[in-house]
C-alpha atoms as a PDB file:
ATOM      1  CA  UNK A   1     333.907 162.702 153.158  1.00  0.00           C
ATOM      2  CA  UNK A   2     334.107 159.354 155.381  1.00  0.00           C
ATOM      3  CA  UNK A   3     332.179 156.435 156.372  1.00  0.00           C
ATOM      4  CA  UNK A   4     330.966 156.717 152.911  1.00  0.00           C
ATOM      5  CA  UNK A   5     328.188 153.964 152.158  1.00  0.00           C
ATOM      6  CA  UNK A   6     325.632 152.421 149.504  1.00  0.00           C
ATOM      7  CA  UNK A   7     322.905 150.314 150.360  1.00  0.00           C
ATOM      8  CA  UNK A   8     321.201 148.722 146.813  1.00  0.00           C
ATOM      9  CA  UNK A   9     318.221 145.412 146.882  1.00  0.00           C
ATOM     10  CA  UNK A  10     320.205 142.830 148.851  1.00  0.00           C
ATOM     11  CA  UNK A  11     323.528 144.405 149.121  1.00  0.00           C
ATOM     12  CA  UNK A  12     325.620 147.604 150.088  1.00  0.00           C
ATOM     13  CA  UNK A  13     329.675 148.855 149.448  1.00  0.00           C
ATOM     14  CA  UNK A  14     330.974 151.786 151.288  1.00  0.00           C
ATOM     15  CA  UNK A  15     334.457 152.887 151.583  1.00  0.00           C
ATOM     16  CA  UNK A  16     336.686 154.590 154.510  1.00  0.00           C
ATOM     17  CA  UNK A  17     337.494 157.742 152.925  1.00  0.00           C
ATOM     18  CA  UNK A  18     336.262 159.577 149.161  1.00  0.00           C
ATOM     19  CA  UNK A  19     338.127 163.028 148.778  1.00  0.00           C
ATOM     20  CA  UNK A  20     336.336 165.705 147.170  1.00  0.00           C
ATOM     21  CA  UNK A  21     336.071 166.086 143.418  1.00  0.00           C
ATOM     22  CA  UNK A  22     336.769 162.532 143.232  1.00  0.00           C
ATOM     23  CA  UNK A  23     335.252 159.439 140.978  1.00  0.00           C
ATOM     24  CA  UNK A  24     334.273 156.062 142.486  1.00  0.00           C
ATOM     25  CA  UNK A  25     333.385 153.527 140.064  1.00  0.00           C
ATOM     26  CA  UNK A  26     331.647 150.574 141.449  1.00  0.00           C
ATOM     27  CA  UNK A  27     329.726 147.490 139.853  1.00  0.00           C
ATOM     28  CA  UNK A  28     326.918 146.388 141.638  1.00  0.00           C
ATOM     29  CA  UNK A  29     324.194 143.685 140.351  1.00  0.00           C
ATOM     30  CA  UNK A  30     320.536 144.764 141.433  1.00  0.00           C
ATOM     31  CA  UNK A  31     318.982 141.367 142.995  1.00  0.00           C
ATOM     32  CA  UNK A  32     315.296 142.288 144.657  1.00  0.00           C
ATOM     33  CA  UNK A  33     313.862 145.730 144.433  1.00  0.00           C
ATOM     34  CA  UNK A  34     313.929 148.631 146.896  1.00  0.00           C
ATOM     35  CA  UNK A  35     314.949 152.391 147.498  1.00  0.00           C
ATOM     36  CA  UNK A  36     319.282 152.736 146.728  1.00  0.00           C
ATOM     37  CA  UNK A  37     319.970 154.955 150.194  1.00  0.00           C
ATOM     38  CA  UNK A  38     323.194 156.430 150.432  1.00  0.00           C
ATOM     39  CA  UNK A  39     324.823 157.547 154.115  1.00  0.00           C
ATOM     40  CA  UNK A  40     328.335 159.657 154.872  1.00  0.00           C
ATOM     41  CA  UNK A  41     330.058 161.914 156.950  1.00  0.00           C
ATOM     42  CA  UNK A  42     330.892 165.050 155.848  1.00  0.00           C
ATOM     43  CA  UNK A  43     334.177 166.870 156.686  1.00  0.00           C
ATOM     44  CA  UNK A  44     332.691 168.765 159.687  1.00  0.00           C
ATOM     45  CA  UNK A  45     331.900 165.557 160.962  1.00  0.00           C
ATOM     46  CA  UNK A  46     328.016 165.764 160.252  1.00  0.00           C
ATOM     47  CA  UNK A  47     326.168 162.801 159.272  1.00  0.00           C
ATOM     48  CA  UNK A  48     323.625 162.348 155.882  1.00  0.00           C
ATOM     49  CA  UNK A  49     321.204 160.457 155.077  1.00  0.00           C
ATOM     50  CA  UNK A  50     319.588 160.692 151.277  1.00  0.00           C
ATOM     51  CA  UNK A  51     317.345 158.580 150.012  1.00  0.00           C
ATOM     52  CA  UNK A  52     317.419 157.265 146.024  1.00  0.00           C
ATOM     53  CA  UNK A  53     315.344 156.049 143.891  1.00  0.00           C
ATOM     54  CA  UNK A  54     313.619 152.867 143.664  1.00  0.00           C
ATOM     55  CA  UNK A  55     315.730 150.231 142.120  1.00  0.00           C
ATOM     56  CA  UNK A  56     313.915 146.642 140.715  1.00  0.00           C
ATOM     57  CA  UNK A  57     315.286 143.257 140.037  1.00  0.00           C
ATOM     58  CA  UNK A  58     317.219 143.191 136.398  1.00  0.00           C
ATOM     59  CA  UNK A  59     317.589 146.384 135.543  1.00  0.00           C
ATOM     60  CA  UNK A  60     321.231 147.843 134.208  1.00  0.00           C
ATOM     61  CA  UNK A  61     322.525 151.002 133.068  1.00  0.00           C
ATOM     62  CA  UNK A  62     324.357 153.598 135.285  1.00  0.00           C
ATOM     63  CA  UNK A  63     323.376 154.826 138.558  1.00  0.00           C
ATOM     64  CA  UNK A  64     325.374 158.528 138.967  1.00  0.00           C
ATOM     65  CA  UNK A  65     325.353 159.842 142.411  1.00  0.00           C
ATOM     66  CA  UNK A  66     326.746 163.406 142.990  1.00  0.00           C
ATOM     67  CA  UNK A  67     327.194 164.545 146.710  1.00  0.00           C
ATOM     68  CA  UNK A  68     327.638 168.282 146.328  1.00  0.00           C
ATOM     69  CA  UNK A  69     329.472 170.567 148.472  1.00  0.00           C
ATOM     70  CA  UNK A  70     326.408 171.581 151.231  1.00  0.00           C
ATOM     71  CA  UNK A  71     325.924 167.859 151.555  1.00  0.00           C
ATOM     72  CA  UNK A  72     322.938 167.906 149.211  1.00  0.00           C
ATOM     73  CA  UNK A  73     322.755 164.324 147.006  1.00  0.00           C
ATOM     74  CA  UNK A  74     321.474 163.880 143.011  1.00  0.00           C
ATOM     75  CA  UNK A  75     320.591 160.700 141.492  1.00  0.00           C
ATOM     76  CA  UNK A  76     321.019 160.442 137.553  1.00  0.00           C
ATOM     77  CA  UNK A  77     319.775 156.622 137.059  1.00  0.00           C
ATOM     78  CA  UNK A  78     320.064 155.428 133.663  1.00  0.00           C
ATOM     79  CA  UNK A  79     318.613 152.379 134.100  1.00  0.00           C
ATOM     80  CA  UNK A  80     316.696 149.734 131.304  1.00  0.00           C
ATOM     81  CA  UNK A  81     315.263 146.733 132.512  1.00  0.00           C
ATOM     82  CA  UNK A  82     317.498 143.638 130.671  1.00  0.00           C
ATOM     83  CA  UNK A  83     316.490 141.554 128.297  1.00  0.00           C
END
């Protein structure tokens, strides 16, 4: 995959290239609330667009995103809000 990128409440990361099978770890503070979307390329050159779930100021946990071989995307939030 290319063109790989995150937009979270207030913010986004993205990154050039993210072979297949591989692990990104990223730490990312949520600051206003809204939908996490997450846009790429795939290696026929197609572009996606998936939509995540709805993320709120001061929550934390772990936000798991798995972009499966037809281009499909799951979200696995673990998310509590903080104390």
């Amino acid at each position: 995959m290319r063109l790989v990128e995150l937009d979270y409440p207030s913010a986004s990361f993205g990154m050039t290239n993210l072979e297949a099978n591989a692990n990104y770890h990223y730490r990312f503070k949520i600051q206003g609330s809204g939908s996490a979307k997450l846009d790429f390329t795939d290696a026929q050159g197609k572009a996606h667009h998936a939509v995540g779930p709805e993320l709120d100021e001061g929550q934390e946990g772990t936000l798991l995103v798995t972009i499966h071989e037809a281009g499909d995307v799951t979200w696995a939030p673990q998310l509590t809000v903080s104390r």
